[in-house]
Protein backbone atom coordinates (compact mmCIF):
# COMPACT_ATOMS: atom_id res chain seq x y z
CA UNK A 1 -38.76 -4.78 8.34
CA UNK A 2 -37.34 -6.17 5.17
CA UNK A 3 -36.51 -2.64 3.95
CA UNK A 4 -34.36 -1.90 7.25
CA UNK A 5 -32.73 -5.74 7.21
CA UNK A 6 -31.60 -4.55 3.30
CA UNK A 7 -30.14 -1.36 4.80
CA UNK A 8 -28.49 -3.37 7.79
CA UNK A 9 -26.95 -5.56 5.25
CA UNK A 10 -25.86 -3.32 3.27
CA UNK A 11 -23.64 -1.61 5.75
CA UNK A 12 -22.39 -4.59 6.83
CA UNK A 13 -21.18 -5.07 3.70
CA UNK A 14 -19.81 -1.57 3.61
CA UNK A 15 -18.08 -2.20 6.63
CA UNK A 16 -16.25 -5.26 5.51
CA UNK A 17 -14.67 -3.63 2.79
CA UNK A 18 -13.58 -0.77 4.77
CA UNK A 19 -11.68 -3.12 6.95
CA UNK A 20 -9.99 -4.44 3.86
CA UNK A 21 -8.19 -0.69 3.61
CA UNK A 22 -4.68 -0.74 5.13
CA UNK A 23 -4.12 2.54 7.28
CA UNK A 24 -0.54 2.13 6.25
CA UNK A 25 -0.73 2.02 2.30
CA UNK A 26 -3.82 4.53 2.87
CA UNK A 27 -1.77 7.64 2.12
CA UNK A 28 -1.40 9.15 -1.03
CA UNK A 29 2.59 8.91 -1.37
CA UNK A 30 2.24 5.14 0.80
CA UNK A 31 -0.01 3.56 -2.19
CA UNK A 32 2.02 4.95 -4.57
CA UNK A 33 4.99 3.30 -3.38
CA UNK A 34 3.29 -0.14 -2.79
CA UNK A 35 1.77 0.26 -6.20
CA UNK A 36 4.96 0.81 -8.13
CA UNK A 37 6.83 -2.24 -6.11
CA UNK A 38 4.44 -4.41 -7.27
CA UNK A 39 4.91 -4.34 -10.42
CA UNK A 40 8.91 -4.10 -10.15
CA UNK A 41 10.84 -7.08 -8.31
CA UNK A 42 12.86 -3.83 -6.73
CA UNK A 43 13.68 -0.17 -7.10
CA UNK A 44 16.53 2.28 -5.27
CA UNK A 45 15.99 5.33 -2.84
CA UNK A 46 16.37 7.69 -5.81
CA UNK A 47 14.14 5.79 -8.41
CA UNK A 48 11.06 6.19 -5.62
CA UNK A 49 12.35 9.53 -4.91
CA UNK A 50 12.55 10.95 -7.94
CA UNK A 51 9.83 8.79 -9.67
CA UNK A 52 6.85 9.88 -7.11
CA UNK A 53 8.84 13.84 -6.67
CA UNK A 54 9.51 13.11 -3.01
CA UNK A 55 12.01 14.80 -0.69
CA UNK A 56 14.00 12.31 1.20
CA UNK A 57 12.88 12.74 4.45
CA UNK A 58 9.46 12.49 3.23
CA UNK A 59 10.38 9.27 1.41
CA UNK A 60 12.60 8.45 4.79
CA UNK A 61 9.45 8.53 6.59
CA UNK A 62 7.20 6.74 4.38
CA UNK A 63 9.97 3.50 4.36
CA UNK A 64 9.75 3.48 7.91
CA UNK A 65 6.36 3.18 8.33
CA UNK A 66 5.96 0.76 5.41
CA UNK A 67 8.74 -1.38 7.19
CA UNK A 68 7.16 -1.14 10.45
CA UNK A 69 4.08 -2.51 8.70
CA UNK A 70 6.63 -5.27 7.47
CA UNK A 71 4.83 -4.32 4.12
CA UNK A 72 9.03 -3.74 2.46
CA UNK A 73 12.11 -5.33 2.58
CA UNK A 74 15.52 -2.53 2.84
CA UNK A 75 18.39 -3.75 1.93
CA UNK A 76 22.41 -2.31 0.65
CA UNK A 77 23.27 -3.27 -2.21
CA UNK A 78 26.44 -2.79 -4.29
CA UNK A 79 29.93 -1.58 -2.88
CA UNK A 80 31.61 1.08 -3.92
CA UNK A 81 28.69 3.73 -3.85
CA UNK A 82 25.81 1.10 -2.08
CA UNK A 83 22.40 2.08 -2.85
CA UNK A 84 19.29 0.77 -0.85
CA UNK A 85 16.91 -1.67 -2.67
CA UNK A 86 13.13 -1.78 -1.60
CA UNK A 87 10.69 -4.15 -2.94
CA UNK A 88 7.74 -5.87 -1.44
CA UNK A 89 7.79 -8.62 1.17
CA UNK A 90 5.36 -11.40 0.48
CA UNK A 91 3.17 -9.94 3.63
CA UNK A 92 3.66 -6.74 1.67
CA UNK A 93 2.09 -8.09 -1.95
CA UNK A 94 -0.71 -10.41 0.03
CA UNK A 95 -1.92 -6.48 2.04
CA UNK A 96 -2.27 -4.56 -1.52
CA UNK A 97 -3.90 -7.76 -3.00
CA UNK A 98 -6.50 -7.23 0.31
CA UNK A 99 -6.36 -3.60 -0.17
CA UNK A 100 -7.17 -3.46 -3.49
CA UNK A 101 -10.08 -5.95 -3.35
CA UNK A 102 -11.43 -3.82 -0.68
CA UNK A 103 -11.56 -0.68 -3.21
CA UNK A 104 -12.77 -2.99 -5.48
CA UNK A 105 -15.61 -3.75 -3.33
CA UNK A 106 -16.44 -0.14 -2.09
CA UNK A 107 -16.63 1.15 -6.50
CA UNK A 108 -18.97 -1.54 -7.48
CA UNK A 109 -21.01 -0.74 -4.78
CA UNK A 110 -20.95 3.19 -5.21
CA UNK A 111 -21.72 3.03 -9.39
């Protein structure tokens, strides 16, 4: 009985730190744009695109789903030839703090 309580546990546990991984940063091109705005208060369009070797319309399509997640903040900036600034919303930072505790979580148990 204890054996199968340990094992019960255990997934529990497992399952907690699953739920701790965003679906929305979960995609290869999604975390690395959340990982790259965290450590910069903001880049453009064309520093993402060119930085991560996205097309636009992939990178388009990312930024909407990471605004829809209200994970980024868009926003014009300049005049003449405006570019688009994107950095991190606080909800943004507190979800890759979450998700990376969760990965945390999921490597110390799997070493």
């Amino acid at each position: 009985m204890k054996q199968r309580n340990d094992k019960v546990t255990a997934l529990a546990a497992e399952a907690r730190a699953f739920g701790k991984i965003d679906p929305v940063i979960h995609t290869k091109a999604r975390l690395a744009m959340v990982s790259v705005l965290a450590v910069n208060k903001s880049l453009n369009f064309t520093e993402i695109r060119d930085g991560l070797g996205l097309t636009d319309g992939n990178l388009a399509a990312h930024l909407k789903a990471l605004k829809a997640g209200k994970l980024i903040r868009l926003q014009k900036v300049g005049k003449d030839r405006p570019l688009t600034a994107i950095s991190l919303t606080p909800a943004g930072r507190v979800a890759f703090k979450k998700y990376l505790g969760g990965l945390e979580q999921i490597v110390r148990r799997h070493r």
